[in-house]
Structures are given as structure tokens and as C-alpha cells.
PDB file of N, CA and C in Angstrom:
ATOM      1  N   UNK A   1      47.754 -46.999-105.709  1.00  0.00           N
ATOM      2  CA  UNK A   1      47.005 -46.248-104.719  1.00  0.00           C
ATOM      3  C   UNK A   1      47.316 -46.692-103.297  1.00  0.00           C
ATOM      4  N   UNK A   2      47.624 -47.921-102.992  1.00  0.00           N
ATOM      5  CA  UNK A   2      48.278 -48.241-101.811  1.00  0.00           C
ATOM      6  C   UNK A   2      49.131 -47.271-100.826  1.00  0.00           C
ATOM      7  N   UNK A   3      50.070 -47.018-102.114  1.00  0.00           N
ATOM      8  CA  UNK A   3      51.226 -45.631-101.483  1.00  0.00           C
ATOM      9  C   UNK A   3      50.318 -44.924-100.918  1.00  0.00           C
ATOM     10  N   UNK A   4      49.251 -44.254-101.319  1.00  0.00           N
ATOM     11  CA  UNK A   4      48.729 -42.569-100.784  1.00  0.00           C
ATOM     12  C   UNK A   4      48.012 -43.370-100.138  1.00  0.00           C
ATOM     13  N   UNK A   5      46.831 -44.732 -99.332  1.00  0.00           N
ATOM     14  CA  UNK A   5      46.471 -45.010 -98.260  1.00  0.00           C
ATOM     15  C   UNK A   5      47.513 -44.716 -97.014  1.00  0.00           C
ATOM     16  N   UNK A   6      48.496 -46.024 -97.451  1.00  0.00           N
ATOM     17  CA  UNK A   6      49.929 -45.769 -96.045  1.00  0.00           C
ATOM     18  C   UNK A   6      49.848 -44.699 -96.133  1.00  0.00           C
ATOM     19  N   UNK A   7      50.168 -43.602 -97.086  1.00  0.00           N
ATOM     20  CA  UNK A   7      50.752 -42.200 -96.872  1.00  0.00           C
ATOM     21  C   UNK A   7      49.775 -40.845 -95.823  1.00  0.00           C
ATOM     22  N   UNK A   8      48.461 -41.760 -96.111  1.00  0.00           N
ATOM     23  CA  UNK A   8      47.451 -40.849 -95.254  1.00  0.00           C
ATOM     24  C   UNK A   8      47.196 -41.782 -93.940  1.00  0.00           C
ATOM     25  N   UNK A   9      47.547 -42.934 -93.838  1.00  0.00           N
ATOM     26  CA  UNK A   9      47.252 -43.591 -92.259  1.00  0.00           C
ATOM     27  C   UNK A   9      48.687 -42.711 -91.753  1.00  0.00           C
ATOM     28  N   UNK A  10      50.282 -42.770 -92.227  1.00  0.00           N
ATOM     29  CA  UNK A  10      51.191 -42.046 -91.638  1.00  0.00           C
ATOM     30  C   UNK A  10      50.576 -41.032 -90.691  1.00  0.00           C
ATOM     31  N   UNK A  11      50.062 -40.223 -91.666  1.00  0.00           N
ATOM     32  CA  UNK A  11      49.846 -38.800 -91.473  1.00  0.00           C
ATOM     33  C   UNK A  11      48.764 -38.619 -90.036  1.00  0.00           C
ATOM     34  N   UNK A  12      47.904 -39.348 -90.142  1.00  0.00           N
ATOM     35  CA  UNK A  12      47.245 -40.397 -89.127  1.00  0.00           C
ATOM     36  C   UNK A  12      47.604 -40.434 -87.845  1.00  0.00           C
ATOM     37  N   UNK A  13      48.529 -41.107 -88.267  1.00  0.00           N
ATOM     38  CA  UNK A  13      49.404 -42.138 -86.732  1.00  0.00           C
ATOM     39  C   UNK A  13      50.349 -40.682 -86.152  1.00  0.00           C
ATOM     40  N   UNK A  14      50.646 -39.886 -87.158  1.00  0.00           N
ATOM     41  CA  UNK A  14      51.868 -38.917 -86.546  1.00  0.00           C
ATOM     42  C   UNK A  14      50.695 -38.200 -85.707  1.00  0.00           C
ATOM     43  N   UNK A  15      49.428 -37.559 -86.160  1.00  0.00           N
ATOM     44  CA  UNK A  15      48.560 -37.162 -85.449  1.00  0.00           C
ATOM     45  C   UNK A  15      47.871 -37.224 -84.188  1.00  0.00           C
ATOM     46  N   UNK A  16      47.992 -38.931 -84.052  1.00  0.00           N
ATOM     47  CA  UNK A  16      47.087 -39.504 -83.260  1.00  0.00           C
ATOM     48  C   UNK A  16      48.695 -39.638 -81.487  1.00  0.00           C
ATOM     49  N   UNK A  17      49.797 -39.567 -82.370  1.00  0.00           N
ATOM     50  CA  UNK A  17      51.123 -39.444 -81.183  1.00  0.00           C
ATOM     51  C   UNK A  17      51.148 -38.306 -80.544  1.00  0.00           C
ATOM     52  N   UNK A  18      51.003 -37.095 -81.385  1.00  0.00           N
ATOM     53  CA  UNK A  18      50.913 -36.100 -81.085  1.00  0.00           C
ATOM     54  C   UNK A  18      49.895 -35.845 -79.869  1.00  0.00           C
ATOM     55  N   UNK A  19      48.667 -36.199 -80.330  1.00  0.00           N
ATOM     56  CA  UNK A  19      47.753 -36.117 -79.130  1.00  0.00           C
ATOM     57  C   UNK A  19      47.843 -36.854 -78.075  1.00  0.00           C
ATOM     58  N   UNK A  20      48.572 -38.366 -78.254  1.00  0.00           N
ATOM     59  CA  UNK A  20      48.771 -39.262 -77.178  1.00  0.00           C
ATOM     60  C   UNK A  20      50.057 -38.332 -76.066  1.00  0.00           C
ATOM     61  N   UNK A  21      50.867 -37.687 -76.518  1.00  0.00           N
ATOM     62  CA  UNK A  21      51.936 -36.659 -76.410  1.00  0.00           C
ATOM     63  C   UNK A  21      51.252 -35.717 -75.643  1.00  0.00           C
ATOM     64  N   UNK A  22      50.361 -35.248 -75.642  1.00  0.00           N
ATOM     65  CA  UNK A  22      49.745 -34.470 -75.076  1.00  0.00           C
ATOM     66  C   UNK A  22      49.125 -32.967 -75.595  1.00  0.00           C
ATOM     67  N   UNK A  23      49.688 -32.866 -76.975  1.00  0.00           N
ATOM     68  CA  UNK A  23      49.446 -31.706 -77.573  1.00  0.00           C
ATOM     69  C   UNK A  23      47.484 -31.899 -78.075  1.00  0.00           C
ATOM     70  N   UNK A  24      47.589 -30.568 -78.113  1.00  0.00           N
ATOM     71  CA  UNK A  24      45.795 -30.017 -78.333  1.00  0.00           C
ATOM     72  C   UNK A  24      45.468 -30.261 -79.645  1.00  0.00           C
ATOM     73  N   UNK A  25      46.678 -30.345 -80.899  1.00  0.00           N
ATOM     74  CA  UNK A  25      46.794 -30.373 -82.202  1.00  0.00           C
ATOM     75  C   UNK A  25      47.336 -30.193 -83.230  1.00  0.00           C
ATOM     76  N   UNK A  26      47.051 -30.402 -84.220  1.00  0.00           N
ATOM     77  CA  UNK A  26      48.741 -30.473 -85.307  1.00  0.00           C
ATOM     78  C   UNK A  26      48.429 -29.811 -86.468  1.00  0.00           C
ATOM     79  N   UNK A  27      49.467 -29.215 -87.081  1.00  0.00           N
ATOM     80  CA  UNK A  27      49.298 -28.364 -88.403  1.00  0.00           C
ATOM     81  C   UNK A  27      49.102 -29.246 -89.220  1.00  0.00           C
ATOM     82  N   UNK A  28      48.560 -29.524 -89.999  1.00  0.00           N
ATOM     83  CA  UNK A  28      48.941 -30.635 -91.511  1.00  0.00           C
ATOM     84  C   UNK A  28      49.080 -29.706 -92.300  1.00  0.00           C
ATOM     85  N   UNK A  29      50.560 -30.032 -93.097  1.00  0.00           N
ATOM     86  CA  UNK A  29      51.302 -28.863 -94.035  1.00  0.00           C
ATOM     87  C   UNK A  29      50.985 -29.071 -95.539  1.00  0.00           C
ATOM     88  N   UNK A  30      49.535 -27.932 -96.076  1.00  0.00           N
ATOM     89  CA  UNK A  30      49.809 -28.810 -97.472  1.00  0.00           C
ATOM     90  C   UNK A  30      50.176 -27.557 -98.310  1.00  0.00           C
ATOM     91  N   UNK A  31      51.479 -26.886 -98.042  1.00  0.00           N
ATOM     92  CA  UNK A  31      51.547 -25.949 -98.606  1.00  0.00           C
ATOM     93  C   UNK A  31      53.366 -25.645 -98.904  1.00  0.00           C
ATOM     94  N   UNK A  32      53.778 -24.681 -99.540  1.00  0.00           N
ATOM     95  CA  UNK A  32      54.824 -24.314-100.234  1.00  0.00           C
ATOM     96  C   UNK A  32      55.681 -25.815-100.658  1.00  0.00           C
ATOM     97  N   UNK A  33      54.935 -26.654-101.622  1.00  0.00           N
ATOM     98  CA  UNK A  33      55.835 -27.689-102.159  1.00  0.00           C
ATOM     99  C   UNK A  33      55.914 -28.849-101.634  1.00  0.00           C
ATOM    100  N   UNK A  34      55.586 -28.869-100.213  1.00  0.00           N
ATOM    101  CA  UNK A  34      55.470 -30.187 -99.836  1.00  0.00           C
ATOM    102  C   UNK A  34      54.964 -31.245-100.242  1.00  0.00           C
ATOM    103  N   UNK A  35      54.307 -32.663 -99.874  1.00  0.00           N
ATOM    104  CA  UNK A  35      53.822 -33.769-100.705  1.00  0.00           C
ATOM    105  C   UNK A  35      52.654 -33.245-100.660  1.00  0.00           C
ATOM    106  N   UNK A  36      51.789 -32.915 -99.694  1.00  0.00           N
ATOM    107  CA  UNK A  36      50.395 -32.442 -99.843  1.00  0.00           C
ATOM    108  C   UNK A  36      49.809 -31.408-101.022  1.00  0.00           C
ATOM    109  N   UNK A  37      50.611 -30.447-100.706  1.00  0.00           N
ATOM    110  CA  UNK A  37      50.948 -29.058-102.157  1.00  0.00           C
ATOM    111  C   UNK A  37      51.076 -29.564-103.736  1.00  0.00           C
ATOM    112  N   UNK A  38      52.100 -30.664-103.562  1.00  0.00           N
ATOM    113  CA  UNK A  38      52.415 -31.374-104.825  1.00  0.00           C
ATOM    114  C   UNK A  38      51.552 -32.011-105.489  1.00  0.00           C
ATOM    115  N   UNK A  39      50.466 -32.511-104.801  1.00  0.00           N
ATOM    116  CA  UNK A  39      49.059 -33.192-105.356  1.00  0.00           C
ATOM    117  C   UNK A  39      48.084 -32.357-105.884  1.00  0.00           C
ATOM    118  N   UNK A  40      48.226 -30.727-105.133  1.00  0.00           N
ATOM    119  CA  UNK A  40      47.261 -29.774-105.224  1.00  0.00           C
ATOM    120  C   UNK A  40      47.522 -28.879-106.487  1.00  0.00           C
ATOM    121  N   UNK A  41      48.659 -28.767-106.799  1.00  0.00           N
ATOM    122  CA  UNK A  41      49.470 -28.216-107.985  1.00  0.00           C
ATOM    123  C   UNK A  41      49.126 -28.854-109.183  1.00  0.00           C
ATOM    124  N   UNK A  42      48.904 -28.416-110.426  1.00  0.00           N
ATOM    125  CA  UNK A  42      48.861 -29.145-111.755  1.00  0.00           C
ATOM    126  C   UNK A  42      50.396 -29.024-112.402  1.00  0.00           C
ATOM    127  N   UNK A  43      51.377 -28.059-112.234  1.00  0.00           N
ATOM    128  CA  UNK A  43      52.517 -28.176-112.330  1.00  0.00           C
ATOM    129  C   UNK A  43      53.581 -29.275-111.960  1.00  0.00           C
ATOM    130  N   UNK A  44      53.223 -29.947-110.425  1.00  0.00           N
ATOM    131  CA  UNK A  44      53.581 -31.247-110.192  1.00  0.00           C
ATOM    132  C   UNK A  44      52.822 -32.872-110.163  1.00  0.00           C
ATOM    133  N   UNK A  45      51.811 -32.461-110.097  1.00  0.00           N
ATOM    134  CA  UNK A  45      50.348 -33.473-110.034  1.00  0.00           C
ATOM    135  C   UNK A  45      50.336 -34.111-111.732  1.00  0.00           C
ATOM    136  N   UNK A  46      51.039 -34.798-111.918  1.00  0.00           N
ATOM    137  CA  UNK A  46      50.798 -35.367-113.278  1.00  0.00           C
ATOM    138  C   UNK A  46      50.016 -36.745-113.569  1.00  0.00           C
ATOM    139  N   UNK A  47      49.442 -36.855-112.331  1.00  0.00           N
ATOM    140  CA  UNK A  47      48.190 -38.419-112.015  1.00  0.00           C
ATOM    141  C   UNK A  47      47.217 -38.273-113.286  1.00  0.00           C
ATOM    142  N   UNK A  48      46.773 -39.059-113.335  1.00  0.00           N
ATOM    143  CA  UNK A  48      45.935 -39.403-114.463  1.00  0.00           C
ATOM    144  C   UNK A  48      44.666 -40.210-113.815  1.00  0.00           C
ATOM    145  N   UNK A  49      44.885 -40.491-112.363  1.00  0.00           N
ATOM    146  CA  UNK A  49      43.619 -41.291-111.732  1.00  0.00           C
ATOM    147  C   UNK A  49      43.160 -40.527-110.534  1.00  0.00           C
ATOM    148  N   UNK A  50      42.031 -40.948-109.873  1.00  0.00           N
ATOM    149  CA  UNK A  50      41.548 -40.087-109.166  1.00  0.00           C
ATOM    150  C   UNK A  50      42.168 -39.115-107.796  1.00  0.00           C
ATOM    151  N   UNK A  51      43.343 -39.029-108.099  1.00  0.00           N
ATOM    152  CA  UNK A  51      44.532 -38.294-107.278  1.00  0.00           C
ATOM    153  C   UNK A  51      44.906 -37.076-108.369  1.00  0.00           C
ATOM    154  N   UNK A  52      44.530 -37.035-109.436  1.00  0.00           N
ATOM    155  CA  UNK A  52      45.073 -35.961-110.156  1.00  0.00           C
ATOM    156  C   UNK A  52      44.350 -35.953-111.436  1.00  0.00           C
ATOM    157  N   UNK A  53      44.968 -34.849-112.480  1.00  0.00           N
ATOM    158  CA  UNK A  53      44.044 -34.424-113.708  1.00  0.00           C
ATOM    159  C   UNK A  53      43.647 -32.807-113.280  1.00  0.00           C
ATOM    160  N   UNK A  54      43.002 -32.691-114.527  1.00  0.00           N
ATOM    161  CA  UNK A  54      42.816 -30.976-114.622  1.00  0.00           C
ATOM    162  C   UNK A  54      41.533 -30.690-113.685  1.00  0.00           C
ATOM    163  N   UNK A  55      40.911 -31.802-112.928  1.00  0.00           N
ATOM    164  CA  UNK A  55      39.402 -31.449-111.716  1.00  0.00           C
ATOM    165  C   UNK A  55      40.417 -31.126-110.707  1.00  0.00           C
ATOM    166  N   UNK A  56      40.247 -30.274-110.083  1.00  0.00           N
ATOM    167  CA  UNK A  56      40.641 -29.142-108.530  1.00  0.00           C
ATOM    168  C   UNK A  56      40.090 -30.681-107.658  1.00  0.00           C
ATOM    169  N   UNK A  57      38.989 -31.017-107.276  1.00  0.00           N
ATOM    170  CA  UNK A  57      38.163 -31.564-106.638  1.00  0.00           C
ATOM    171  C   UNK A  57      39.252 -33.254-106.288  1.00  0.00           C
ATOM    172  N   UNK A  58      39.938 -33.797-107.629  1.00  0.00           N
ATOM    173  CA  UNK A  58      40.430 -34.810-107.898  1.00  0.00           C
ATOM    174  C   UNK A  58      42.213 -34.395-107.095  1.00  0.00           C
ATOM    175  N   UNK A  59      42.632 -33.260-107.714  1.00  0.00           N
ATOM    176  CA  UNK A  59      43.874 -32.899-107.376  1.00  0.00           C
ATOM    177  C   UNK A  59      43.712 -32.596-105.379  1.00  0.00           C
ATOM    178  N   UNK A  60      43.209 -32.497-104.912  1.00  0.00           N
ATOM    179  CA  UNK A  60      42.819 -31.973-103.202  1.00  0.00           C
ATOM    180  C   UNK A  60      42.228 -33.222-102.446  1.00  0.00           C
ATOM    181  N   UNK A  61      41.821 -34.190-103.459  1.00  0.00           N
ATOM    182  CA  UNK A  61      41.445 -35.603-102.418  1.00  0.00           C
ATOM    183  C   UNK A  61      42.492 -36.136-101.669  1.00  0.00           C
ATOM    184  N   UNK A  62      43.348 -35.990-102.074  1.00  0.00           N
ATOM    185  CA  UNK A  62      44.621 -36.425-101.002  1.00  0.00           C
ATOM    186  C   UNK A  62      44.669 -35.653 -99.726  1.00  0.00           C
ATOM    187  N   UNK A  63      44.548 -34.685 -99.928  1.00  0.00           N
ATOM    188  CA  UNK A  63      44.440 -33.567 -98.916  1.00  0.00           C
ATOM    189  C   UNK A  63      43.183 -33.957 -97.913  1.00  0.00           C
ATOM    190  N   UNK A  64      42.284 -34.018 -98.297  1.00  0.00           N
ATOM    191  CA  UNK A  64      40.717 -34.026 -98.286  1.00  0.00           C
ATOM    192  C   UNK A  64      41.074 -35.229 -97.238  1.00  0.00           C
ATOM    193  N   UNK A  65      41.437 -36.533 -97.807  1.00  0.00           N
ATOM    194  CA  UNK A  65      41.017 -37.762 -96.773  1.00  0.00           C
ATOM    195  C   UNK A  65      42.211 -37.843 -95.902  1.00  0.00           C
ATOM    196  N   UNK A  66      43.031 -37.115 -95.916  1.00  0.00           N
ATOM    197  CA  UNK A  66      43.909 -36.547 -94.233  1.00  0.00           C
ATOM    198  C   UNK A  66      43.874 -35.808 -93.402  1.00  0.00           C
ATOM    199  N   UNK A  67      42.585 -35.039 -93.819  1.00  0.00           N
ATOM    200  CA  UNK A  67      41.986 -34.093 -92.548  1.00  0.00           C
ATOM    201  C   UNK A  67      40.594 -35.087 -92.342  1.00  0.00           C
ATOM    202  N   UNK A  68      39.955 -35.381 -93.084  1.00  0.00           N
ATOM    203  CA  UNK A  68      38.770 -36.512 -92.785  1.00  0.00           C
ATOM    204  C   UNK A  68      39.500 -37.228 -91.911  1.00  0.00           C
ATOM    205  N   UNK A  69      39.767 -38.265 -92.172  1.00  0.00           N
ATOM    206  CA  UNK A  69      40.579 -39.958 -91.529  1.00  0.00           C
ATOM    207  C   UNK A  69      41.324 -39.273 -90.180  1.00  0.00           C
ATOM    208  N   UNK A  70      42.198 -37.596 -90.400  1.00  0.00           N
ATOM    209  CA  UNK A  70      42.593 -37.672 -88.893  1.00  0.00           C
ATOM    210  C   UNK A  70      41.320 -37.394 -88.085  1.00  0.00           C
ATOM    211  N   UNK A  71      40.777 -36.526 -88.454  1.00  0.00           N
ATOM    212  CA  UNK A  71      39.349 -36.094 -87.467  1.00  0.00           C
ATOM    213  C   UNK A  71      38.899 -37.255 -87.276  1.00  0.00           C
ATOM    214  N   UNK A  72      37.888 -38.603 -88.066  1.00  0.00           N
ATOM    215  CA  UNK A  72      37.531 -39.139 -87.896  1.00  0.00           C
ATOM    216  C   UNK A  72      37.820 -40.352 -86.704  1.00  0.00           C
ATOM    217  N   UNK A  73      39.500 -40.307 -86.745  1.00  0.00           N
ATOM    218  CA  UNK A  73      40.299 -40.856 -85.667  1.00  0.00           C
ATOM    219  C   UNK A  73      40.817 -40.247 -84.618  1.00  0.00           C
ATOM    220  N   UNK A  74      40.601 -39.012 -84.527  1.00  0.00           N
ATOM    221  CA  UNK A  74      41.178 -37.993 -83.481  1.00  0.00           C
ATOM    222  C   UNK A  74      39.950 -37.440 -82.558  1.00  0.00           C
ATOM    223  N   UNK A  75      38.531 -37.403 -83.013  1.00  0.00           N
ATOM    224  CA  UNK A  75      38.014 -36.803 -82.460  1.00  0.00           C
ATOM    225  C   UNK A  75      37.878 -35.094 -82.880  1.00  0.00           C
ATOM    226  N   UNK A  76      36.398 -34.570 -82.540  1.00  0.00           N
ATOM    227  CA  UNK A  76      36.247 -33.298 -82.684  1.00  0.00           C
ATOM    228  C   UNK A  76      36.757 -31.908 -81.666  1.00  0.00           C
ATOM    229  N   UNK A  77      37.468 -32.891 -80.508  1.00  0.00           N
ATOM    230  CA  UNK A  77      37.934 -32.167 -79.405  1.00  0.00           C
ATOM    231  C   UNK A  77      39.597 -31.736 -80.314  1.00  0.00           C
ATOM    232  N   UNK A  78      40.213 -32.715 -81.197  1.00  0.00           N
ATOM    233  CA  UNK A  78      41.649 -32.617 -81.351  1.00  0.00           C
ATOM    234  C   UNK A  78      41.552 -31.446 -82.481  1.00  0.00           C
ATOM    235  N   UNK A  79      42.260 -30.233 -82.305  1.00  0.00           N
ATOM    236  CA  UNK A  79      42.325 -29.285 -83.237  1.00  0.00           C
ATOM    237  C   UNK A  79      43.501 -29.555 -84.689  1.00  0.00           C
ATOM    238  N   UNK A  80      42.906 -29.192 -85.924  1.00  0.00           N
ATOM    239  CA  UNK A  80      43.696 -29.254 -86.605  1.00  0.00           C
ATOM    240  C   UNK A  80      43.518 -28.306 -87.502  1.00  0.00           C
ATOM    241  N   UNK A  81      44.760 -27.601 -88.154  1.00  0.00           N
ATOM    242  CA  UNK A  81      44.867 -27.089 -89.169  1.00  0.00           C
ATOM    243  C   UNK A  81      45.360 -27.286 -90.059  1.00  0.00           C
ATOM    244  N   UNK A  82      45.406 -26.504 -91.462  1.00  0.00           N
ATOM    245  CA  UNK A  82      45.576 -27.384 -92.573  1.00  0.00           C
ATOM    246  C   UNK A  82      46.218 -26.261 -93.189  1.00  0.00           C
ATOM    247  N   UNK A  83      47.464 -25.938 -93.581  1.00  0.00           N
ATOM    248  CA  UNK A  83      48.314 -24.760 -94.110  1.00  0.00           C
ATOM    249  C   UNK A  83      48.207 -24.867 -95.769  1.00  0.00           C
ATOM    250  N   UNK A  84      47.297 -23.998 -96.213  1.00  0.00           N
ATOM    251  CA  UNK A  84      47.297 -23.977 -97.496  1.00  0.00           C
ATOM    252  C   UNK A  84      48.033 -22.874 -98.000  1.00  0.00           C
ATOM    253  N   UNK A  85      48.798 -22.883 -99.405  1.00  0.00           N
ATOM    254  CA  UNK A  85      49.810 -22.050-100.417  1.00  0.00           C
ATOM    255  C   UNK A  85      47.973 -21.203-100.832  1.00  0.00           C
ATOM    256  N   UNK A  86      48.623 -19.651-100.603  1.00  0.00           N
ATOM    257  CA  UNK A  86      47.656 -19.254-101.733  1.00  0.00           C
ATOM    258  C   UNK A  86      48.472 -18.623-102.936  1.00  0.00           C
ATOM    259  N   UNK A  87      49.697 -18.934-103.106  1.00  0.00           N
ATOM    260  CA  UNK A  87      50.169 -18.413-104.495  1.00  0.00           C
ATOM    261  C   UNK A  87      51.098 -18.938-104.022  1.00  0.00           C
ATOM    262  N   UNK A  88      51.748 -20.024-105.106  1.00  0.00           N
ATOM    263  CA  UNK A  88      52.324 -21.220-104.605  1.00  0.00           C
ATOM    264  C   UNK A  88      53.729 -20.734-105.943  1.00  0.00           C
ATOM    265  N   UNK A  89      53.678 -19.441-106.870  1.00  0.00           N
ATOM    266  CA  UNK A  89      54.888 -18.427-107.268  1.00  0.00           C
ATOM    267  C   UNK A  89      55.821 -19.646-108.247  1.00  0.00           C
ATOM    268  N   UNK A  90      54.846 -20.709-109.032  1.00  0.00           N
ATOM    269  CA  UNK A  90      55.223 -21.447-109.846  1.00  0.00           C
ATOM    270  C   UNK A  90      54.667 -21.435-110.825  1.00  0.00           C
ATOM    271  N   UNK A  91      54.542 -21.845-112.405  1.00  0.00           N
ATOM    272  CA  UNK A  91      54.328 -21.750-113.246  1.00  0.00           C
ATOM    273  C   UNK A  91      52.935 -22.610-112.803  1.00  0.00           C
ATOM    274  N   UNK A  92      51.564 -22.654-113.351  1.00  0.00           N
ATOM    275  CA  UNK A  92      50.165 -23.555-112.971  1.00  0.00           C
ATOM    276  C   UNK A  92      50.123 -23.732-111.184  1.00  0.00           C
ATOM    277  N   UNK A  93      50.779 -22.827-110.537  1.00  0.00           N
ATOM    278  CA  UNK A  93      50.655 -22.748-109.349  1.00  0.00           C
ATOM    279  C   UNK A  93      49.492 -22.410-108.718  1.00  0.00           C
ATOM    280  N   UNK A  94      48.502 -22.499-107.937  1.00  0.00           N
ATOM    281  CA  UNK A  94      47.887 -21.377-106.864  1.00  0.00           C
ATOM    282  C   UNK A  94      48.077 -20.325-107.082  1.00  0.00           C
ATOM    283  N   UNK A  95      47.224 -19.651-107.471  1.00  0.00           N
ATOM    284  CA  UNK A  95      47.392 -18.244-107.493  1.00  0.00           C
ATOM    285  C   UNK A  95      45.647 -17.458-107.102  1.00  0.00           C
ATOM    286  N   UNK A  96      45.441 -17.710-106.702  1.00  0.00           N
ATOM    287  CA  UNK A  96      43.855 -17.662-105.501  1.00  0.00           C
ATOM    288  C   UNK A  96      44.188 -16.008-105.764  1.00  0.00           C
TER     289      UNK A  96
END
């Protein structure tokens, strides 16, 4: 679990440059396949601990504590969005 902490402070720190940069706010991409998507998917999500399994709720916590942790560190002024797949056109894909 270490990996996906670093992997969500990254996500974090790229956020928190961005705004030091001067921008208003950042997309966080959790969609068409990327690492974020890949957690959200049961087709690639093959975790067995609280990062994955057949709970929706378990498969999206990754997601979940990188829009938390950036807000929480960015402030409610820093805009963010969060690009979700709604039919992600894979076998156990998204299909909303």
C-alpha cells in the first residue's frame, strides 16, 4: 500500500506546482485506461485488499483520496476536475 500513498502524494505535489505555477486548476485523469481508470475497472483491478474486489466503493478509493488529499492541500479556492470513462468499451468496463 505504500506504492498508492507515494502514488497519491505525486498526484498531490503535481497539483500543488501547478497552482504554485499559477494555474486556477488541474484535470485529474481517471479515465480511458489510465492508472486511475485501472483501479476503477474490474477488468484490470485484480486487488484483493481495500484498493480492489467486486465493491465499486473499494475499486474508486484510489480515486476518492486524490481528489480528497488534493483539495485538502490545495484549498477550496483551487478548482479541480476529475475525468471520468462512462463506457470505458472493454469487457467488465463502465458502462453507466
Amino acid at each position: 500500500l505504500t506504492g498508492i500513498h507515494d502514488t497519491t502524494s505525486d498526484f498531490v505535489r503535481c497539483a500543488a506546482l501547478a497552482k504554485q505555477a499559477g494555474y486556477d486548476g488541474v484535470e485529474i485523469m481517471g479515465s480511458e485506461g489510465y492508472l486511475i481508470n485501472q483501479f476503477l475497472v474490474t477488468k484490470t483491478n485484480h486487488r484483493e485488499d481495500e484498493y480492489g474486489g467486486p465493491d465499486f466503493v473499494n475499486r474508486m478509493r484510489f480515486a476518492v483520496d486524490i481528489v480528497r488529499e488534493t483539495r485538502s492541500a490545495l484549498g477550496s479556492d483551487f478548482i479541480i476536475i476529475f475525468r471520468l470513462s462512462m463506457l470505458d468499451l472493454v469487457e467488465d468496463g463502465s458502462s453507466w
